[in-house]
C-alpha atoms as a PDB file:
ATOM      1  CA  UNK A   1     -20.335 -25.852  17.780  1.00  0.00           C
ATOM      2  CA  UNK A   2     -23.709 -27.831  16.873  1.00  0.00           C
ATOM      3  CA  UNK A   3     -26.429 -26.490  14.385  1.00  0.00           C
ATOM      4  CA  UNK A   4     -28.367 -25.435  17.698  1.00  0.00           C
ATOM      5  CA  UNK A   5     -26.083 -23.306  19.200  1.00  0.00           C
ATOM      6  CA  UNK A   6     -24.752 -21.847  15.303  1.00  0.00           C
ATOM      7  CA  UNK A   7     -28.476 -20.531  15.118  1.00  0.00           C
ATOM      8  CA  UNK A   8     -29.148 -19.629  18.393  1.00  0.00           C
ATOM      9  CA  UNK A   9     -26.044 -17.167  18.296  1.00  0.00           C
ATOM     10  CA  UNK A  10     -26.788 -15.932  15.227  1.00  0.00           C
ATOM     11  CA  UNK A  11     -30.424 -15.076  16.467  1.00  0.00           C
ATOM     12  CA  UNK A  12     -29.142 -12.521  19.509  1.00  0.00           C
ATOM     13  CA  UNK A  13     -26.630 -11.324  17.021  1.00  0.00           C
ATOM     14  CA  UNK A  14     -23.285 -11.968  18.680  1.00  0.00           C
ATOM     15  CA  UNK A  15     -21.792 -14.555  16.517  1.00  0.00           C
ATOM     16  CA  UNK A  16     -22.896 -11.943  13.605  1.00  0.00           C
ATOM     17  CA  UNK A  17     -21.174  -9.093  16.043  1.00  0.00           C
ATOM     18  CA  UNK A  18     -17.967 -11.154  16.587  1.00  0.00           C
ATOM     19  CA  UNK A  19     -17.314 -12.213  13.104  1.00  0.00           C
ATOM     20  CA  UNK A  20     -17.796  -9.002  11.023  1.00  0.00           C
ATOM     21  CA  UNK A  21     -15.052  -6.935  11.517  1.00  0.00           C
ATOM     22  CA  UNK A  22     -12.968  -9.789  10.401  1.00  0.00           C
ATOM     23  CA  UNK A  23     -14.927 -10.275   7.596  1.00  0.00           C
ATOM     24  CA  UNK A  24     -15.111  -6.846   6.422  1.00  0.00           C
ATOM     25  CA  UNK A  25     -10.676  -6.967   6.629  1.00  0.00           C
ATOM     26  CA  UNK A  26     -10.961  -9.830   4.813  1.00  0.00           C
ATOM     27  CA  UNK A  27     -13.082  -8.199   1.816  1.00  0.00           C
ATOM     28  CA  UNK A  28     -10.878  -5.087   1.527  1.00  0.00           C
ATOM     29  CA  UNK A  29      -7.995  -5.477   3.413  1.00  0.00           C
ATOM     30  CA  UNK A  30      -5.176  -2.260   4.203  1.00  0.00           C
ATOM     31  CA  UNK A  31      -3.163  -2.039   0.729  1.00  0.00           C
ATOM     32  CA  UNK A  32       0.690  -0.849   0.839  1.00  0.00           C
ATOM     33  CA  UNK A  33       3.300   0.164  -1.532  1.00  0.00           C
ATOM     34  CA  UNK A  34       7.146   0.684  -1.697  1.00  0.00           C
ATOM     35  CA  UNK A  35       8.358   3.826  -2.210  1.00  0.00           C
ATOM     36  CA  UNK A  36      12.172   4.060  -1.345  1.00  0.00           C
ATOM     37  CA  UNK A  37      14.221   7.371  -0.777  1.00  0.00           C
ATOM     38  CA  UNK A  38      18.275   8.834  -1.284  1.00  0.00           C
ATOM     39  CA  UNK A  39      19.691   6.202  -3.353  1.00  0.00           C
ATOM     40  CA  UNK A  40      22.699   6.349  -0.469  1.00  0.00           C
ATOM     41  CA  UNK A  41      25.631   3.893  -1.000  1.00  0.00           C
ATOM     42  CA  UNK A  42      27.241   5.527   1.801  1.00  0.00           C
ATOM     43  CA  UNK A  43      30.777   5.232  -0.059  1.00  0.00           C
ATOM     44  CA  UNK A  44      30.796   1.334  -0.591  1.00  0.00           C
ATOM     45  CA  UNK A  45      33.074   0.084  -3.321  1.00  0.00           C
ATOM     46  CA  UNK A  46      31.159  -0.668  -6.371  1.00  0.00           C
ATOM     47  CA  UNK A  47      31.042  -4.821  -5.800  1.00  0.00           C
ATOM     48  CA  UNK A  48      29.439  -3.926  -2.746  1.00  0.00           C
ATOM     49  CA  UNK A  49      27.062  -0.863  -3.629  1.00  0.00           C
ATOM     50  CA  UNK A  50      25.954  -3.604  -6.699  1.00  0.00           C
ATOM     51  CA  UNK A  51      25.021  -6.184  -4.416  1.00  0.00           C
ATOM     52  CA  UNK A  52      22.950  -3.751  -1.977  1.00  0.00           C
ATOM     53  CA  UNK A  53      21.376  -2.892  -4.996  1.00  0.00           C
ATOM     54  CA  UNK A  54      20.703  -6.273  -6.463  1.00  0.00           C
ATOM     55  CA  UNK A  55      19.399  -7.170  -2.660  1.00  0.00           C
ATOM     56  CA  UNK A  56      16.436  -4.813  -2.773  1.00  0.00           C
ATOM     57  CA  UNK A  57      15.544  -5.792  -6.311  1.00  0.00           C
ATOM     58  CA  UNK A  58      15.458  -9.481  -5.724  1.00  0.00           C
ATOM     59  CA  UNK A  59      12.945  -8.685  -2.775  1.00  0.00           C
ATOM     60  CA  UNK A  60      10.681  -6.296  -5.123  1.00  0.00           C
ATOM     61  CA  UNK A  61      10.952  -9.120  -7.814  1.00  0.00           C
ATOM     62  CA  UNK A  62      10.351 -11.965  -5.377  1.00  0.00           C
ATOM     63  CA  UNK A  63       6.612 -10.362  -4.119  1.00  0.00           C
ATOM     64  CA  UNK A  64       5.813  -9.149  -7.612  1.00  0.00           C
ATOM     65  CA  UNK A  65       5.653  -5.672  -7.163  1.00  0.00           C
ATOM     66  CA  UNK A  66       6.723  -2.033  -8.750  1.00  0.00           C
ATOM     67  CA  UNK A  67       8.331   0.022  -6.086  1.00  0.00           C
ATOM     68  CA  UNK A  68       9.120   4.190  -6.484  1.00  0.00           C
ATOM     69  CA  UNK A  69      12.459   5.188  -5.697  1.00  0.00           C
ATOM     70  CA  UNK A  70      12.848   8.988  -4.915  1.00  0.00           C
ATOM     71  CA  UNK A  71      16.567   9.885  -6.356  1.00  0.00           C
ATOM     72  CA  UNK A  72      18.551  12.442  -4.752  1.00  0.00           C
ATOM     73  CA  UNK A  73      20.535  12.925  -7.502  1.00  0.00           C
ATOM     74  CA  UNK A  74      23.945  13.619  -5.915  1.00  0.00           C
ATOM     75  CA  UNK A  75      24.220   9.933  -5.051  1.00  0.00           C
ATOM     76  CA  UNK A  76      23.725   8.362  -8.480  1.00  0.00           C
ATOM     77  CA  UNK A  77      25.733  11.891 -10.647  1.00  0.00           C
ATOM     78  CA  UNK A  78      28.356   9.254 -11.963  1.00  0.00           C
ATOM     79  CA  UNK A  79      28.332   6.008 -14.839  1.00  0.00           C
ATOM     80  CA  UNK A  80      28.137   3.463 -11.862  1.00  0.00           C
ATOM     81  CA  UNK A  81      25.121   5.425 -10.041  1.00  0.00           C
ATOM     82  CA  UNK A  82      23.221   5.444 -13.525  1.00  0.00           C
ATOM     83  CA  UNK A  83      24.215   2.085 -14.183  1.00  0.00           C
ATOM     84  CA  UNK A  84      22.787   0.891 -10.626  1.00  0.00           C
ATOM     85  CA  UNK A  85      19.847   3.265 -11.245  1.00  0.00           C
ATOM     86  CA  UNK A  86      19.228   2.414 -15.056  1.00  0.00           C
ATOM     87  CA  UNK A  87      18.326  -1.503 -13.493  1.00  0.00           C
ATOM     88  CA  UNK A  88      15.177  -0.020 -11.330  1.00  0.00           C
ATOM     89  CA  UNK A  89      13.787   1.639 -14.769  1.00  0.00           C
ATOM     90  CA  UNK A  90      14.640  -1.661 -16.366  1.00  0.00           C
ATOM     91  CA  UNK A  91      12.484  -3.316 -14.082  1.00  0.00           C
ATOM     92  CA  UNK A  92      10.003  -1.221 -14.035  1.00  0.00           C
ATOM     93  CA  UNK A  93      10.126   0.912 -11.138  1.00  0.00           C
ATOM     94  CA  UNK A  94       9.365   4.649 -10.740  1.00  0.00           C
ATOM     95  CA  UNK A  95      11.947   7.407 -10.767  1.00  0.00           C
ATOM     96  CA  UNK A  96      10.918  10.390  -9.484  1.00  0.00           C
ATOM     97  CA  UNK A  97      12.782  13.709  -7.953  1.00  0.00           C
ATOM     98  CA  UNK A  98      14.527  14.280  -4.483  1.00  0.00           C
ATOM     99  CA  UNK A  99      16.252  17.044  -5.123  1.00  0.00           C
ATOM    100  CA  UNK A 100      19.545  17.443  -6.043  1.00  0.00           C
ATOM    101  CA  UNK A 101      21.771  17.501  -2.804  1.00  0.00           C
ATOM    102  CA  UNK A 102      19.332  16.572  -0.345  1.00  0.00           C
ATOM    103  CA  UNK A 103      18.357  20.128   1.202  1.00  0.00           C
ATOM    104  CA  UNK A 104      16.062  21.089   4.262  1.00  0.00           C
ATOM    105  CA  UNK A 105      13.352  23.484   2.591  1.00  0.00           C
ATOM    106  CA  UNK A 106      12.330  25.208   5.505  1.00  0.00           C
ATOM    107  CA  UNK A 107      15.880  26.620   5.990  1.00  0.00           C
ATOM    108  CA  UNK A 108      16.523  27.155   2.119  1.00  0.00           C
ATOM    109  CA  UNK A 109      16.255  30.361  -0.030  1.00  0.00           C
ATOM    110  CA  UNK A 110      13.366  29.538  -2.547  1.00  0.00           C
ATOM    111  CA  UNK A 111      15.755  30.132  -6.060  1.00  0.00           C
ATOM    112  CA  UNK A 112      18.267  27.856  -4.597  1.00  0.00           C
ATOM    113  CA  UNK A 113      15.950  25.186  -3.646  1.00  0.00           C
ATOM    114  CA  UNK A 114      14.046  25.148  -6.852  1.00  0.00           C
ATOM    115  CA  UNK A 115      17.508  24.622  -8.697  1.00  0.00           C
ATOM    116  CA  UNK A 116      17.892  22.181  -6.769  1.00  0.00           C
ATOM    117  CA  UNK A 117      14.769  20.319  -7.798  1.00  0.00           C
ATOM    118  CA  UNK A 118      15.553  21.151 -11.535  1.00  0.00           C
ATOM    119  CA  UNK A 119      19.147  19.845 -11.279  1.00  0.00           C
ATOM    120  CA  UNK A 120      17.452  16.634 -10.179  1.00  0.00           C
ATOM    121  CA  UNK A 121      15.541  16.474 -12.866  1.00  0.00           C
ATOM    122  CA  UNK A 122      18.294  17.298 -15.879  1.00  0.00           C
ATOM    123  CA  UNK A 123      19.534  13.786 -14.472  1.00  0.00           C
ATOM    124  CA  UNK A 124      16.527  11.403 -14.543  1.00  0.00           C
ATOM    125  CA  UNK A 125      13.893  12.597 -16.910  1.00  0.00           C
ATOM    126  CA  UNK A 126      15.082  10.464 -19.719  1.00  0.00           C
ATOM    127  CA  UNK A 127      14.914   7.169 -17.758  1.00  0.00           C
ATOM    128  CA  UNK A 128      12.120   5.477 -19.127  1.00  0.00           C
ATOM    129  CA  UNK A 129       9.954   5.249 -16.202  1.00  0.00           C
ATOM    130  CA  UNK A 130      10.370   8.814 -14.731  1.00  0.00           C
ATOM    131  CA  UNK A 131       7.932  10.274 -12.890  1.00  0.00           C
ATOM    132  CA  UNK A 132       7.347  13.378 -12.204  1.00  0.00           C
ATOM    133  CA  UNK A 133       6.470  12.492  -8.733  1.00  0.00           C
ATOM    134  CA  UNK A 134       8.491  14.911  -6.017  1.00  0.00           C
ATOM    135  CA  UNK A 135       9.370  14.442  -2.277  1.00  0.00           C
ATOM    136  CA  UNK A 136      10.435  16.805   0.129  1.00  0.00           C
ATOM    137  CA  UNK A 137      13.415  15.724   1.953  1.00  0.00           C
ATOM    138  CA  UNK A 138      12.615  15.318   5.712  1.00  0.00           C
ATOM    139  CA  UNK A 139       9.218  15.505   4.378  1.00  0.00           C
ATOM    140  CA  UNK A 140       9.289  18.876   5.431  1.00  0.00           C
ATOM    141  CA  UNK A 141       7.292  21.238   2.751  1.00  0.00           C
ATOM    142  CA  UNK A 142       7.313  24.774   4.959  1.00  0.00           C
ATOM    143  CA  UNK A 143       7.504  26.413   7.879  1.00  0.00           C
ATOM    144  CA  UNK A 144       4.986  29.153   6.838  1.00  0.00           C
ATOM    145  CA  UNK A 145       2.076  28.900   4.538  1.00  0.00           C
ATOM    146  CA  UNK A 146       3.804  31.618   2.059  1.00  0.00           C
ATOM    147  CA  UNK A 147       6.747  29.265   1.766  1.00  0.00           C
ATOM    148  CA  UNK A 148       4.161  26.197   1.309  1.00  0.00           C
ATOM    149  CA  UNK A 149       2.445  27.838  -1.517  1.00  0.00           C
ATOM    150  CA  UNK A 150       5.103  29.375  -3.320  1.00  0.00           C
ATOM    151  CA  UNK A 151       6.253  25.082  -3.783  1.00  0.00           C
ATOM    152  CA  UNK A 152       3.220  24.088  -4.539  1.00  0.00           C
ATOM    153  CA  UNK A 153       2.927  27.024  -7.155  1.00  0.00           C
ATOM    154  CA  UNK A 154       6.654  25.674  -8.565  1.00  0.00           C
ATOM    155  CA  UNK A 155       5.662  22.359  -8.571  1.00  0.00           C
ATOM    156  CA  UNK A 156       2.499  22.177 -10.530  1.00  0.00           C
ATOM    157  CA  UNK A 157       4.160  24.898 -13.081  1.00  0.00           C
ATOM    158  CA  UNK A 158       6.502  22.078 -13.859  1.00  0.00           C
ATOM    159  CA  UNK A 159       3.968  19.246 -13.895  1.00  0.00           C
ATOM    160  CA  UNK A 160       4.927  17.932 -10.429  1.00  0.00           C
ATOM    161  CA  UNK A 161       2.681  15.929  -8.047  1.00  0.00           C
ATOM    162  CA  UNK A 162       3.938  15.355  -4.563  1.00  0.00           C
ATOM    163  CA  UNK A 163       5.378  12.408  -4.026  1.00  0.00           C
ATOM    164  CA  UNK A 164       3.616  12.293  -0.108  1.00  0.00           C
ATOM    165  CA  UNK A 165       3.673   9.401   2.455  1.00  0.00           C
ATOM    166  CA  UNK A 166       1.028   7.632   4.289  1.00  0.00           C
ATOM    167  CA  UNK A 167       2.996   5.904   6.747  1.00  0.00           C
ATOM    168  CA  UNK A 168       6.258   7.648   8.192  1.00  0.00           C
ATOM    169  CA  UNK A 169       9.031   6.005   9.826  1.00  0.00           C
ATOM    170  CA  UNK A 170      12.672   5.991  11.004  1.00  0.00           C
ATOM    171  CA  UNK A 171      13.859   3.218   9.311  1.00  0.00           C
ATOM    172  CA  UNK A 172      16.976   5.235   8.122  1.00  0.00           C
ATOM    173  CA  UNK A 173      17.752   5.532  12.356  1.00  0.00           C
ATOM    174  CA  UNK A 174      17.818   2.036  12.780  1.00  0.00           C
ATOM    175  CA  UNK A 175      20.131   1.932   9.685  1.00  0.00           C
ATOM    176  CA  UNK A 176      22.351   4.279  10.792  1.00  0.00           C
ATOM    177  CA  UNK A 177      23.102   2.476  14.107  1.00  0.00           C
ATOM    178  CA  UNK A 178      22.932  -1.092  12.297  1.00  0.00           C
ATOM    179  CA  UNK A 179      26.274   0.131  10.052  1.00  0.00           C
ATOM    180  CA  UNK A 180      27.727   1.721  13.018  1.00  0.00           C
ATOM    181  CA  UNK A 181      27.696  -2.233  14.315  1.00  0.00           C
ATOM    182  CA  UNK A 182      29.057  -3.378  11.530  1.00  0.00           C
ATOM    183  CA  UNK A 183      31.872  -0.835  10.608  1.00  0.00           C
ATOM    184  CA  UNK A 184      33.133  -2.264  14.051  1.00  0.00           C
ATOM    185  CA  UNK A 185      32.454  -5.718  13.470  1.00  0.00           C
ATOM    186  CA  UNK A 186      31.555  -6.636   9.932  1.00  0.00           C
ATOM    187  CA  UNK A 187      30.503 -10.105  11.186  1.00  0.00           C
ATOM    188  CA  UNK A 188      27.812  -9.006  13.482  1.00  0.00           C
ATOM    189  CA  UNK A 189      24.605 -10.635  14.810  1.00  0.00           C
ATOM    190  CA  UNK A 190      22.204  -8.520  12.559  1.00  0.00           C
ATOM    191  CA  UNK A 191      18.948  -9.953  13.852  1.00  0.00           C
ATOM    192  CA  UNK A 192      18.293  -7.916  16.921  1.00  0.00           C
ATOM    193  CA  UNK A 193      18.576  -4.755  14.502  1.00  0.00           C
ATOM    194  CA  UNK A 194      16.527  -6.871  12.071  1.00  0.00           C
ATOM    195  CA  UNK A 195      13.463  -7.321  14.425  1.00  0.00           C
ATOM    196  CA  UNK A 196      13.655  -3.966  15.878  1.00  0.00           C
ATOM    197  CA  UNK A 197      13.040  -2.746  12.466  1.00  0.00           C
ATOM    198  CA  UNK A 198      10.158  -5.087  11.581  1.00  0.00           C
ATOM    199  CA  UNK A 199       7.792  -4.402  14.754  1.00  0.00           C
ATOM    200  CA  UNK A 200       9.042  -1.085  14.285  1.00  0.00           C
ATOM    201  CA  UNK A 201       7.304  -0.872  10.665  1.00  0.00           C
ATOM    202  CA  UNK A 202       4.257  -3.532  12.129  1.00  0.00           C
ATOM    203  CA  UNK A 203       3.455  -0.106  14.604  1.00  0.00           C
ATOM    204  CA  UNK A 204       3.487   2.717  12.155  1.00  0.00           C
ATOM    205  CA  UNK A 205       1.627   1.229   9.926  1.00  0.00           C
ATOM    206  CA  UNK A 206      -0.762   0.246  11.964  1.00  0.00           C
ATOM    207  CA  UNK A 207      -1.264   3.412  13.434  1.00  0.00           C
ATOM    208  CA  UNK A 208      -1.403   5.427  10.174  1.00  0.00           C
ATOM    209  CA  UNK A 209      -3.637   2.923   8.846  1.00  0.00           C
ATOM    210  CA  UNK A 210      -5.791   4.131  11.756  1.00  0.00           C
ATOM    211  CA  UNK A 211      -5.132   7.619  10.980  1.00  0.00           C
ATOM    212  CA  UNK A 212      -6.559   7.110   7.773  1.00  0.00           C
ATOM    213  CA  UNK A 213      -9.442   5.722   8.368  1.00  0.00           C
ATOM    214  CA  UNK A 214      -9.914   8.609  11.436  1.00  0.00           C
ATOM    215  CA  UNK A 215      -9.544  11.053   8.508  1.00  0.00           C
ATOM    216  CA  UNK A 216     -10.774  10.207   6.009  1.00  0.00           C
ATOM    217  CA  UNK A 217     -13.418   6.854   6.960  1.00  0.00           C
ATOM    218  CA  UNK A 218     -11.061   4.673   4.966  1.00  0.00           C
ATOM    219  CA  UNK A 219      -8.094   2.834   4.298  1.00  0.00           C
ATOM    220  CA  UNK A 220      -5.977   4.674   1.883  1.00  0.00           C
ATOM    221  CA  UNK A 221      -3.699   2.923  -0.634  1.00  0.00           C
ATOM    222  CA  UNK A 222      -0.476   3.239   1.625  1.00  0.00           C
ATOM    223  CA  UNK A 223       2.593   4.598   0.594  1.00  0.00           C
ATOM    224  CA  UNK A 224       5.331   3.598   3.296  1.00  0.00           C
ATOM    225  CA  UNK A 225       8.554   5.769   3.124  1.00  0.00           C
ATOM    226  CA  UNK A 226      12.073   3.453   3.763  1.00  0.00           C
ATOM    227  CA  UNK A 227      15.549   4.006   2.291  1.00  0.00           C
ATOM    228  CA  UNK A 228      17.921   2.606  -0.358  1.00  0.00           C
ATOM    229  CA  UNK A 229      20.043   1.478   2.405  1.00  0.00           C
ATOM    230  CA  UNK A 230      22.298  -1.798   4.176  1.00  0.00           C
ATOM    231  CA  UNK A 231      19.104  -2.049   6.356  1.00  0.00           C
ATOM    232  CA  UNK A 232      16.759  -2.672   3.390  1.00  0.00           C
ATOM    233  CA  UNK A 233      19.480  -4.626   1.357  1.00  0.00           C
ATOM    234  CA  UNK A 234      19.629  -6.855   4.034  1.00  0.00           C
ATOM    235  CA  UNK A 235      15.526  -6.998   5.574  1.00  0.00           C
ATOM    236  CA  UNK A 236      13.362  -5.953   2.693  1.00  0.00           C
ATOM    237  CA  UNK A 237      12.617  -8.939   2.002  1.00  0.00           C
ATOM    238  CA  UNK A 238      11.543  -9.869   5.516  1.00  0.00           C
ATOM    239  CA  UNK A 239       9.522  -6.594   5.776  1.00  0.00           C
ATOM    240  CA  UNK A 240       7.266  -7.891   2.462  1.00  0.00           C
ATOM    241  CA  UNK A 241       6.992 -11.147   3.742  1.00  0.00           C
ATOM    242  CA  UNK A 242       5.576  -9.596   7.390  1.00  0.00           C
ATOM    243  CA  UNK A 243       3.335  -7.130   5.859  1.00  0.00           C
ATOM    244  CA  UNK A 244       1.790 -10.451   4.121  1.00  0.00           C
ATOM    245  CA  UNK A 245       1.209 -12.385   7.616  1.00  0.00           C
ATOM    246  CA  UNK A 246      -0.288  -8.972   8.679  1.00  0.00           C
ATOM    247  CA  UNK A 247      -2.748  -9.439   5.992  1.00  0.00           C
ATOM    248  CA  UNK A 248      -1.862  -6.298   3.773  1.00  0.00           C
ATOM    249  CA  UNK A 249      -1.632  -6.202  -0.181  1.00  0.00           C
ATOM    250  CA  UNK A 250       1.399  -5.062  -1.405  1.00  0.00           C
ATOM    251  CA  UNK A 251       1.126  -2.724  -4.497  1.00  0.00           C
ATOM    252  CA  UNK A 252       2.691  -1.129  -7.027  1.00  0.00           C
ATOM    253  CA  UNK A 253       3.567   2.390  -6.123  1.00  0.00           C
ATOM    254  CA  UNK A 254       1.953   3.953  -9.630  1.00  0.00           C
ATOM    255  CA  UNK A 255      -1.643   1.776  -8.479  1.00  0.00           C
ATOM    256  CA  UNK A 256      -1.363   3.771  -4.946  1.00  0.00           C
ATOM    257  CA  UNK A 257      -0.336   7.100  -5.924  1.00  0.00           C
ATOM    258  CA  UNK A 258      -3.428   6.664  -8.308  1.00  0.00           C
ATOM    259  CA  UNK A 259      -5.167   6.907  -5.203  1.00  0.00           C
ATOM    260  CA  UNK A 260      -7.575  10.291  -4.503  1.00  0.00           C
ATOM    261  CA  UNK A 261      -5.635  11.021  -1.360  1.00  0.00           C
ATOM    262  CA  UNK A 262      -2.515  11.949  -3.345  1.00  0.00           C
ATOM    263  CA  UNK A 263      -4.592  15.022  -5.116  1.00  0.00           C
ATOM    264  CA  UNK A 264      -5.354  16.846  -1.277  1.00  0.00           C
ATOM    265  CA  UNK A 265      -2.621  19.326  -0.270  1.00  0.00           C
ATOM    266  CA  UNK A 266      -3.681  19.770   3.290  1.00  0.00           C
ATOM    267  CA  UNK A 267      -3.848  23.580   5.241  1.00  0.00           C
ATOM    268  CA  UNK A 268      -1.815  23.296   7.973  1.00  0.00           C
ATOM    269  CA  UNK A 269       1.809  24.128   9.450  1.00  0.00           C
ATOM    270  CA  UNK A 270       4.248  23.263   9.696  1.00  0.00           C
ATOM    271  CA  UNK A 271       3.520  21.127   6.402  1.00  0.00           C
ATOM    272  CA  UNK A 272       5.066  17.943   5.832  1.00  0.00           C
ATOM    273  CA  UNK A 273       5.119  14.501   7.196  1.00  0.00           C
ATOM    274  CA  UNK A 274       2.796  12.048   6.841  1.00  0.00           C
ATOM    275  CA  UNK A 275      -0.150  13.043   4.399  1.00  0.00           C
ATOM    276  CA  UNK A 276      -3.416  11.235   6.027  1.00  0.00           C
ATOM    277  CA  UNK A 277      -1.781  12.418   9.580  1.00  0.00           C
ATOM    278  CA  UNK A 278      -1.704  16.274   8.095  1.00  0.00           C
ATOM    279  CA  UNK A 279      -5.273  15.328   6.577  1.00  0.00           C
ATOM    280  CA  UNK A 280      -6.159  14.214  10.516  1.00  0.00           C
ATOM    281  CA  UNK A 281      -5.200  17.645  11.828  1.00  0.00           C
ATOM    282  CA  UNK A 282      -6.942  19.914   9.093  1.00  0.00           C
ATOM    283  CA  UNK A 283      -9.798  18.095   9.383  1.00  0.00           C
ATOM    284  CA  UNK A 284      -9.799  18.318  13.532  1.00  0.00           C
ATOM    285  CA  UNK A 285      -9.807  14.502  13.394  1.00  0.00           C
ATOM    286  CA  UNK A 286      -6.884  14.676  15.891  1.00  0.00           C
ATOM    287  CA  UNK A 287      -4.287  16.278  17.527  1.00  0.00           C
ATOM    288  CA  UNK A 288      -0.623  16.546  16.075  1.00  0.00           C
ATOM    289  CA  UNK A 289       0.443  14.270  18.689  1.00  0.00           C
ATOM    290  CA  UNK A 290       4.260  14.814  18.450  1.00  0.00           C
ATOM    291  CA  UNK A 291       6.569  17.094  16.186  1.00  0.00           C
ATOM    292  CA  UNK A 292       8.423  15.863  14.240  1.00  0.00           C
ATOM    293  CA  UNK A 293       6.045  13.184  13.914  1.00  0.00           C
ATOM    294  CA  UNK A 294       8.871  10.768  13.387  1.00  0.00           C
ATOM    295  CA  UNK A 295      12.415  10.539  14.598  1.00  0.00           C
ATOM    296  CA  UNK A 296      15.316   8.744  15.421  1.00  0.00           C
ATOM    297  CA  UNK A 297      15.121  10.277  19.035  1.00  0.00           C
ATOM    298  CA  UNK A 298      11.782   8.416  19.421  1.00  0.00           C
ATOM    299  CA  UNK A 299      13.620   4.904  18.584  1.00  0.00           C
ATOM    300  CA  UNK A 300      16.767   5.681  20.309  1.00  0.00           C
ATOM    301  CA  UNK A 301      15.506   4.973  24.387  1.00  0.00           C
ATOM    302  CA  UNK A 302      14.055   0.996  22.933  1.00  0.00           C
ATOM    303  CA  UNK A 303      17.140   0.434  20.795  1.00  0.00           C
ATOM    304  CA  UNK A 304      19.428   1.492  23.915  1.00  0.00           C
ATOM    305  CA  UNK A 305      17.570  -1.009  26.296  1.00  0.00           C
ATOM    306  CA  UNK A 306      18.150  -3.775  23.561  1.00  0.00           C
ATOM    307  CA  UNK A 307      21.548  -3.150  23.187  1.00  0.00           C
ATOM    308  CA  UNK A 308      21.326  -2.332  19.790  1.00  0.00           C
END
């Protein structure tokens, strides 16, 4: 393009038009952190369980980031799951609560469930980095808005924020079927499960990014929920790396949950799921377009076709 044409386009305003929205991504673009769930070594020997474990570290360490990981406390209540769990604190990553034993609120008796939370917490408030940061497991905080509120009341009594996600996703599906693969074939082609997993991330967030800004008229500072799993031992690294060609910051999880966003506790039922999507529906912003708003029975009609 000459100087003529350069001027005469910016003079009707389409070059001006064209260019803006990239520059405005480039100035302040879509900002994501790692929060991880369970803890789940799914009964691996310990060599094993150590290098799953060493896997997602390396892939934290390599991009320079401070993850969260969300403990459910049943899956760490021996020396080796401390051990495994004492070299996240050492490197600096949040520990906050996931219950105990992994319960479904809506379908729990309040005492039970809050003695669940507490049990948790007898196990991982002396790590140097706890948090007290909680998530729901299922993301599911109440079926009615008494049940709602009576957690929230618990919660802040005992200095708890909640631990809430931006972007939702079924990662822990595509796990499930990837070690399904390889309990029958431990030398497997992982790759197909591998890209399923990253477009499948490249979508949500996408999407919730566009929630967001629906919302609320901005990009939060993400927090995308995955799991201490074989898939992330074996693709986290590959999932940081994408997020980067997509032109995302990765963050620490403490710089995001410092975020505004993380203060709202939004009116509407059933709660749970995705914070900026449950922000979208209180605000009449949008529709609930699907319930739950994630699931494996979403995934499981694509995976099928691919043979995965």
């Amino acid at each position: 393009m000459n100087r003529r044409e350069l001027t005469k386009l910016l003079g009707t305003g389409l070059l001006a038009s064209a260019i803006t929205p990239r520059i405005a991504f480039a100035s302040a673009p879509p900002q994501v952190a790692i929060t991880m769930d369970d803890f789940n070594l799914f009964g691996a020997d310990e060599p094993t369980a150590e290098k799953r474990n060493q896997a997602i570290l390396a892939a934290l360490r390599a991009h320079s980031i401070k993850g969260a990981i969300f403990v459910c406390a049943s899956n760490i209540d021996s020396p080796f799951g401390h051990r495994l769990l004492k070299q996240w604190d050492e490197e600096g990553h949040l520990i906050a609560n996931h219950t105990y034993s992994h319960r479904f609120y809506p379908g729990s008796d309040f005492r039970q469930y809050s003695a669940d939370i507490l049990r948790c917490e007898a196990l991982i408030k002396d790590y140097k980095h706890f948090v007290r940061l909680f998530r729901f497991p299922y993301l599911k905080e109440g079926k009615t808005a008494g049940q709602r509120d009576q957690m929230r009341v618990f919660l802040a009594e005992h200095g708890y924020r909640n631990g809430a996600v931006t972007i939702d996703a079924s990662d822990w599906y595509i796990d499930d079927r990837l070690r399904k693969q390889l309990a029958k074939d431990s030398k497997a082609d992982t790759s197909g499960y591998r890209d399923y997993y990253l477009g499948h991330i490249a979508d949500r967030s996408r999407f919730y990014d566009e929630v967001s800004n629906r919302a609320l008229g901005r990009s939060v500072r993400h927090t995308l929920l995955v799991h201490h799993n074989v898939l992330n031992a074996l693709c986290l690294g590959d999932l940081l790396a994408q997020y980067k060609r997509m032109g995302w910051k990765l963050i620490d999880a403490a710089h995001a949950y410092a975020d505004p966003v993380f203060k709202e506790n939004p009116d509407v039922l059933p709660a749970g799921d995705s914070l900026v999507l449950a922000l979208a529906v209180q605000n009449k912003k949008m529709d609930r377009l699907r319930w739950p708003s994630e699931d494996g029975k979403y995934e499981e009609p694509g995976m099928d076709r691919l043979g995965l």
